[in-house]
Protein backbone atom coordinates (compact mmCIF):
# COMPACT_ATOMS: atom_id res chain seq x y z
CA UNK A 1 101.13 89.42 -8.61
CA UNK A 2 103.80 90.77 -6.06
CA UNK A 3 103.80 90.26 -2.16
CA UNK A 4 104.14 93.10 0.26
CA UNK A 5 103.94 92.50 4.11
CA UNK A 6 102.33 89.59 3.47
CA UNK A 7 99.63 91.58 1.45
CA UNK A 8 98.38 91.15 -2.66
CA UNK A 9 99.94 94.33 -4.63
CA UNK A 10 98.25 94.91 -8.00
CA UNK A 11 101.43 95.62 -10.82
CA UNK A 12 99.65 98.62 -12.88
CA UNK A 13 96.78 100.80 -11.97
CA UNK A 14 94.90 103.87 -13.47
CA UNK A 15 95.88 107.85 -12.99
CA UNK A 16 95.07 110.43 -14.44
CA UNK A 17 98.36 112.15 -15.56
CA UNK A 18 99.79 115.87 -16.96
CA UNK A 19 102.61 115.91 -18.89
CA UNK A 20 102.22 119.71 -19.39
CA UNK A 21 100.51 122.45 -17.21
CA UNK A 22 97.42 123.66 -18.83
CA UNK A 23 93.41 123.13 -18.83
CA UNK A 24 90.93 120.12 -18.97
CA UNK A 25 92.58 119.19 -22.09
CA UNK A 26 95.89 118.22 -20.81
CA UNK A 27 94.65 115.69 -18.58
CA UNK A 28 94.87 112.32 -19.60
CA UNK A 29 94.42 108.42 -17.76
CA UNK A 30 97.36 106.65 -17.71
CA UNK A 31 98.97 103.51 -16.46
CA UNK A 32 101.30 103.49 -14.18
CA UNK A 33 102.75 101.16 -11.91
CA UNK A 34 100.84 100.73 -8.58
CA UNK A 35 102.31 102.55 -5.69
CA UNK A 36 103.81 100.36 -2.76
CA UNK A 37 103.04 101.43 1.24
CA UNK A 38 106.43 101.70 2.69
CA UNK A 39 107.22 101.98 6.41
CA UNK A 40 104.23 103.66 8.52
CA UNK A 41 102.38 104.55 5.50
CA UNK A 42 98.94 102.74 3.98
CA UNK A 43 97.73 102.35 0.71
CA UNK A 44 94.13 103.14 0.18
CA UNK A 45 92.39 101.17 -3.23
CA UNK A 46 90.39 104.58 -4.19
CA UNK A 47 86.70 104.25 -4.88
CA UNK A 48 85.90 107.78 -5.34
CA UNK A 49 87.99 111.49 -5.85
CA UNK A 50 85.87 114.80 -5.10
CA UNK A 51 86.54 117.82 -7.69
CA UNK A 52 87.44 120.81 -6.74
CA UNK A 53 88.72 124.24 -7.87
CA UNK A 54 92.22 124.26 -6.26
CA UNK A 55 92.78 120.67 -8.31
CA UNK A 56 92.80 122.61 -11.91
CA UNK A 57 93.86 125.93 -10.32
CA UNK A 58 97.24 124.56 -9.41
CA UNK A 59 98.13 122.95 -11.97
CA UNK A 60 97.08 125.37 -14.82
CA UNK A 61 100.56 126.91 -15.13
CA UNK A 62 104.37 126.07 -13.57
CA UNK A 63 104.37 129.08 -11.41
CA UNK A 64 101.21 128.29 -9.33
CA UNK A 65 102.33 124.59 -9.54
CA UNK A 66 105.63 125.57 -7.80
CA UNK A 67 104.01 126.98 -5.24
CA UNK A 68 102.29 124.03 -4.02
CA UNK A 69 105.63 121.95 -4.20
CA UNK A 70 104.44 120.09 -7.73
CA UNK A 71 106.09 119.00 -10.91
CA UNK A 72 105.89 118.02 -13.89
CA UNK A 73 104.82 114.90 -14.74
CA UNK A 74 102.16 115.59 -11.94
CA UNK A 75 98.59 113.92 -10.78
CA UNK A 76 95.50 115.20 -10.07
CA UNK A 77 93.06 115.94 -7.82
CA UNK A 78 92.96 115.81 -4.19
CA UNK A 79 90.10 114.12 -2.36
CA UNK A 80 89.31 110.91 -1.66
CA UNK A 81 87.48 107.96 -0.07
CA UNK A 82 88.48 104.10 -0.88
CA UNK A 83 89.56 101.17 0.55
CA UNK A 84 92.71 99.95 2.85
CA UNK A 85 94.87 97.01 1.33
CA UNK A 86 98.06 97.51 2.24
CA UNK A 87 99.47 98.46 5.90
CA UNK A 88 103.12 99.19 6.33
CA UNK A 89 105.46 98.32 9.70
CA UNK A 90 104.85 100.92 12.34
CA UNK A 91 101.31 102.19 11.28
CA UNK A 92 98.62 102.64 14.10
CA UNK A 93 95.31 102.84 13.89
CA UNK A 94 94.38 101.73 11.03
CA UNK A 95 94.10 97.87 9.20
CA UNK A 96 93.58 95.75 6.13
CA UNK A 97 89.96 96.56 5.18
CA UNK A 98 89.21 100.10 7.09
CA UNK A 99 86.91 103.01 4.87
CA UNK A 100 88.96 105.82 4.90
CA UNK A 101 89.03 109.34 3.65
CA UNK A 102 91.15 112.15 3.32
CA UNK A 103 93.64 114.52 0.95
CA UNK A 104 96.32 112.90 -1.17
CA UNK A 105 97.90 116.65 -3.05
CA UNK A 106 97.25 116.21 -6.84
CA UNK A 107 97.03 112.40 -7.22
CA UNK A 108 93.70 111.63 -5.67
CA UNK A 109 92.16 110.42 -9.12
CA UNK A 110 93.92 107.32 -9.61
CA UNK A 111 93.24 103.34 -8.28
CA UNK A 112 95.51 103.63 -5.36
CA UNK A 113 97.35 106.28 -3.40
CA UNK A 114 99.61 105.77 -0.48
CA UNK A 115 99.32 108.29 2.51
CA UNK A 116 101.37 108.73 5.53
CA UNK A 117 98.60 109.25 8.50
CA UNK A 118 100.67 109.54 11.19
CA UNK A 119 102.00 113.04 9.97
CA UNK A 120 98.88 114.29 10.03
CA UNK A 121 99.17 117.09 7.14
CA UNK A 122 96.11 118.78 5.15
CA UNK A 123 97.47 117.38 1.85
CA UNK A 124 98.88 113.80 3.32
CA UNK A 125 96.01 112.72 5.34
CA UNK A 126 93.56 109.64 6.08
CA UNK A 127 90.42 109.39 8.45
CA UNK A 128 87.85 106.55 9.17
CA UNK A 129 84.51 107.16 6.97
CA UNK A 130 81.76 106.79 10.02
CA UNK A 131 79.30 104.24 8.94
CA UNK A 132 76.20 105.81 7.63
CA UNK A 133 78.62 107.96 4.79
CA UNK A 134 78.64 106.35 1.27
CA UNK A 135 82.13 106.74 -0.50
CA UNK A 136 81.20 109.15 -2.58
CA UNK A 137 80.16 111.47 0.28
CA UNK A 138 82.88 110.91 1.87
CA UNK A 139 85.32 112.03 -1.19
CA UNK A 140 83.97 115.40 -1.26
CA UNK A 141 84.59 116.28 2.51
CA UNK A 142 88.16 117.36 3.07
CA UNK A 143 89.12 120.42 1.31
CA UNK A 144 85.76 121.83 1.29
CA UNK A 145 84.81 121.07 4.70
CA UNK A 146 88.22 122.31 6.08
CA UNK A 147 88.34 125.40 3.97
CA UNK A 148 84.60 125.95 5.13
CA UNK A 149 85.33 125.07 8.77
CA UNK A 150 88.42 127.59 9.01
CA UNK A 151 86.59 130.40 7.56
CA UNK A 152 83.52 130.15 10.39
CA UNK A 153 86.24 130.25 13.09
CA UNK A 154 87.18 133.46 11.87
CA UNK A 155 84.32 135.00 12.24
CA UNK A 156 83.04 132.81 15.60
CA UNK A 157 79.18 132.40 14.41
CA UNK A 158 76.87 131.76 16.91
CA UNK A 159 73.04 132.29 17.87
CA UNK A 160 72.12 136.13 17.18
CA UNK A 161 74.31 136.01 13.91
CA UNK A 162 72.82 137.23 11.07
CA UNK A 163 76.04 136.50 8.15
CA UNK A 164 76.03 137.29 4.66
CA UNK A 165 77.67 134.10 2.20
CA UNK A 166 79.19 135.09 -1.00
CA UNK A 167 79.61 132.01 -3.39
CA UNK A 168 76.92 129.97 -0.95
CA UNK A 169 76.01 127.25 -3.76
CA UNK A 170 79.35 126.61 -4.62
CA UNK A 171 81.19 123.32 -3.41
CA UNK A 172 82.37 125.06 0.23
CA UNK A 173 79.41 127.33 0.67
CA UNK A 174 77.14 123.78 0.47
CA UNK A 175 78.77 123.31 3.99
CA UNK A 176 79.85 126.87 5.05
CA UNK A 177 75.98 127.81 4.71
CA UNK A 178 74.86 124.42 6.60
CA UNK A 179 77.47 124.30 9.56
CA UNK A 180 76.95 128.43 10.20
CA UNK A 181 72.67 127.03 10.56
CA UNK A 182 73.39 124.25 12.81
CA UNK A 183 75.70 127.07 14.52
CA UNK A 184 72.30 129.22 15.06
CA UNK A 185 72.99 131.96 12.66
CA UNK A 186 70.54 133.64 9.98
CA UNK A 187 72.12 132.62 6.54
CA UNK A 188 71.97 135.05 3.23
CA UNK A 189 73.76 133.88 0.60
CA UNK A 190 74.56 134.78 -3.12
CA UNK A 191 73.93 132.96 -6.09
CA UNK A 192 72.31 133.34 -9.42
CA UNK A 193 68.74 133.48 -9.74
CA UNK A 194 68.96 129.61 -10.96
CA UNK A 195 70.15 128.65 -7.09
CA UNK A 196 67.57 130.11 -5.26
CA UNK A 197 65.87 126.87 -4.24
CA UNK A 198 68.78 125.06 -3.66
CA UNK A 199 70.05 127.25 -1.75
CA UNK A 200 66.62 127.08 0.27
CA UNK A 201 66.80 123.67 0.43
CA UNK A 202 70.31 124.54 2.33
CA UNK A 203 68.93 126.41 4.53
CA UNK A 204 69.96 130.14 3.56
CA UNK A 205 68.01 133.05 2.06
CA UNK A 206 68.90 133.72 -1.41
CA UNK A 207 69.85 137.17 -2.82
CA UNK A 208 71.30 137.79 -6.34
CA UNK A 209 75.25 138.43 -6.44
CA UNK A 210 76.83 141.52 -8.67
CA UNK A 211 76.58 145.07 -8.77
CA UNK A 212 74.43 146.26 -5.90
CA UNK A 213 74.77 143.64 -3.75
CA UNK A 214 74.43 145.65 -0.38
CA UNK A 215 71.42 147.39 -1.65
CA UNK A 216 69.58 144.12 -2.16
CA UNK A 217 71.18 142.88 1.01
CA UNK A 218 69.61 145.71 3.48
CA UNK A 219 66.00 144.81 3.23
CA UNK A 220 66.84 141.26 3.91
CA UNK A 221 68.64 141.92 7.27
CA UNK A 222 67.04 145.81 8.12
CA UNK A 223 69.15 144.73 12.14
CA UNK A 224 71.75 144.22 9.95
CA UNK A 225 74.45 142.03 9.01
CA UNK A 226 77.21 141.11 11.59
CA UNK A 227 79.35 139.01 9.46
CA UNK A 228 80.10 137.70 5.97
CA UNK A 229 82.00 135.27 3.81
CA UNK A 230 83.47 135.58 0.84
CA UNK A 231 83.68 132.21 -0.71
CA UNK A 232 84.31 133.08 -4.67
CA UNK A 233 85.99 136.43 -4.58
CA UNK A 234 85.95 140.16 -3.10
CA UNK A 235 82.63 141.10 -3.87
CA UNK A 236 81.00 140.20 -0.67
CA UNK A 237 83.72 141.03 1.00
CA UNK A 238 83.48 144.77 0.29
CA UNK A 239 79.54 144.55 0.41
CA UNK A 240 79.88 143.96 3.77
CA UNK A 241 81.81 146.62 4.45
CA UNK A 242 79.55 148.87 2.99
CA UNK A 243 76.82 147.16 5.53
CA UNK A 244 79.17 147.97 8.85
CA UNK A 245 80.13 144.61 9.16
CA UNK A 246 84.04 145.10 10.98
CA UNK A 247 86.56 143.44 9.40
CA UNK A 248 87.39 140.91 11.98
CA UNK A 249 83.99 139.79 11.26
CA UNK A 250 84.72 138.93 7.77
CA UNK A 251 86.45 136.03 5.84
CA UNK A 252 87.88 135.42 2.36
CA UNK A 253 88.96 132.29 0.76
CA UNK A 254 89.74 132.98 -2.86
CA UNK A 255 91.22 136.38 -2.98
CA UNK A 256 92.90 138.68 -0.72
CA UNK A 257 91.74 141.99 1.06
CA UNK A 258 93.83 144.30 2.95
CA UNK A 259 92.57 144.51 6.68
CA UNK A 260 90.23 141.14 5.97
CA UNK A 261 91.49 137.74 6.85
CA UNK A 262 91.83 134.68 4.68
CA UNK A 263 91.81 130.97 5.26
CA UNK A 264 92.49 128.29 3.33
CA UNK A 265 91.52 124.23 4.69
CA UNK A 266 95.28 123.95 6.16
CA UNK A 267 94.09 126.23 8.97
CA UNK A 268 91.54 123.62 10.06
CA UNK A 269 92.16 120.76 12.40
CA UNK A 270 91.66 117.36 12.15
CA UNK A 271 88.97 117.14 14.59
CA UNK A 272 87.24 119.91 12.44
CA UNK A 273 87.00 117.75 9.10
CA UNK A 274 86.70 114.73 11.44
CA UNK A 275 83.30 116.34 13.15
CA UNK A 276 81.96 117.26 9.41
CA UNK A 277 82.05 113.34 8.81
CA UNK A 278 79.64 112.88 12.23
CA UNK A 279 77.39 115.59 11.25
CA UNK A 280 76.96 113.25 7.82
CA UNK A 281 76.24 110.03 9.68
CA UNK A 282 74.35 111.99 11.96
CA UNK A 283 72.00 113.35 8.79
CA UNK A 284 72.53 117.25 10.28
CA UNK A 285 74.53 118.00 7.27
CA UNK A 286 74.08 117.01 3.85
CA UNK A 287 76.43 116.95 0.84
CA UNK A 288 74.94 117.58 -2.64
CA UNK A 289 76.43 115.64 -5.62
CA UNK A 290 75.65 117.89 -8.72
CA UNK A 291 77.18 114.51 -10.87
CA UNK A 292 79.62 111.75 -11.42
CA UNK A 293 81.89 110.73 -14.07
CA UNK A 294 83.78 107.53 -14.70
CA UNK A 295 87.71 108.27 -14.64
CA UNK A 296 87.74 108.12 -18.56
CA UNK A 297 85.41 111.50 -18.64
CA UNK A 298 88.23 112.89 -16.54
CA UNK A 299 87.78 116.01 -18.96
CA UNK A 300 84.36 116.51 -19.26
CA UNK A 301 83.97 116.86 -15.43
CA UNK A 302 86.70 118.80 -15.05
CA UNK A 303 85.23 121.43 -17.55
CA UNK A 304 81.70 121.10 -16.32
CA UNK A 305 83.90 121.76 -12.10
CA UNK A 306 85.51 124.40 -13.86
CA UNK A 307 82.72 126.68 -14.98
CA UNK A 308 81.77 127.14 -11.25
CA UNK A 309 78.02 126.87 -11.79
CA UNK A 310 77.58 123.57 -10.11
CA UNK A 311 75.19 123.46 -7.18
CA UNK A 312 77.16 120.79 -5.01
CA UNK A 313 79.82 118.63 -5.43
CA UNK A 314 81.10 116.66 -8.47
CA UNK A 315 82.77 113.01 -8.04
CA UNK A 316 84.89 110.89 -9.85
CA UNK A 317 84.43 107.35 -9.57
CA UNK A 318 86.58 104.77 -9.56
């Protein structure tokens, strides 16, 4: 066993691994040599990686890959929660031992990845888990609470608010629908007719998505709606057009509209993902975990995150 700073190293560890761009199927667990924390970065010993839709999307083909700065071979996934055990020279704030959280860009899903905190980027990122938030909570916060947090501040909900939530079961509308309640707006959001009491349980009134959407929407909200977003595609978007709401008043995430902005989790702050994790410990927010796989059913889960019919989160544990 090596020595680092005075700290144990482990030789080899688990990661899951693509050697070619592609599906579920080209994901395999590997092992690879442990990474080392250098100069002002940690390494975290990871104890659980959140799924989500960005982790396949990227890396399903060379050109979207590119685009987010990756290459083949290439890691996956990007949340996590774990452990501290190593501390380089120069780092601040945190120390041997601390629960953290955060992003690490396609290589979340392994035994150990090291992060640079102090530069404070969405896909480079750590943060203390408050006590009160189990691991596995904790992995599924970042890019879902950050894309859902920079999506309400474009449309500014507050008391009076009566928005419409396209994609509302779906691992960002679990936290878009709760954080636009706690910000004292009416909730109606989409899902299929197997969601409706889930969705309840969240805290938003249910309405079918598809063809027709603003026609079932109407008699919901007959003061209307005043805002609306669009968490899967542009569906809601346009339905809530067709209900008045402006377009300043209305947010995509996964697709683009002309005169309708978009946000994405590296519009969020820190303090925005970093107030998510208090509303956890504080039991004002919960997070839904639809299931959890051991790293070895790397696959299955990815197939079963991939058919977008989850109610909640999915976790990898490791």
């Amino acid at each position: 066993m090596l020595e680092q700073n005075g700290q144990p190293s482990v030789g080899a560890s688990r990661a899951v691994r693509l050697d070619s761009f592609g599906g579920p199927e080209v994901l395999n667990v590997r092992e690879v040599p442990a990474p080392q924390a250098g100069p002002e970065q940690i390494r975290v010993r990871v104890t659980a990686a959140g799924l989500n839709p960005m982790d396949w999307i990227m890396t399903a083909d060379a050109d979207t890959a590119a685009r987010f700065g990756l290459s083949l071979p290439v890691g996956f996934g990007t949340d996590y929660a774990g452990v501290v055990d190593q501390v380089g020279d120069g780092v601040t704030g945190f120390a041997l031992g601390d629960r953290v959280f955060g992003s690490a860009l396609s290589r979340a899903v392994a035994d150990f990845v090291v992060i640079d905190p102090a530069g404070r980027l969405a896909a480079n990122e750590a943060h203390h888990i408050p006590d009160g938030v189990d691991d596995r909570t904790a992995a599924t916060l970042t890019i879902a609470g950050r894309t859902a947090s920079a999506a309400l501040a474009v449309v500014a909900l507050g008391p009076g608010d009566t928005v419409l939530i396209g994609g509302a079961a779906g691992g960002v509308g679990v936290f878009a629908v709760q954080l636009a309640r706690i910000a004292g707006a009416r909730v109606i959001g989409t899902g299929s007719a197997t969601s409706f009491d889930f969705l309840r349980d969240l805290g938003a009134e249910p309405v079918v998505y598809g063809d027709g959407l603003a026609d079932r929407v109407r008699p919901l909200a007959p003061d209307g709606v005043t805002a609306a977003l669009d968490l899967h595609g542009v569906e809601t978007a346009h339905a809530a057009r067709e209900l008045g709401v402006p377009d300043d008043r209305i947010c995509t995430i996964a697709a683009q509209v002309d005169g309708v902005s978009a946000a994405t989790g590296a519009n969020a702050t820190p303090s925005d993902l970093e107030e998510i994790a208090r509303l956890v410990a504080a039991g004002q927010l919960q997070v839904p975990i639809a299931e959890s796989f051991p790293i070895e059913q790397i696959r299955q889960a990815t197939e079963l995150q991939a058919g977008r019919h989850v109610h909640g989160k999915i976790v990898i544990d490791l």
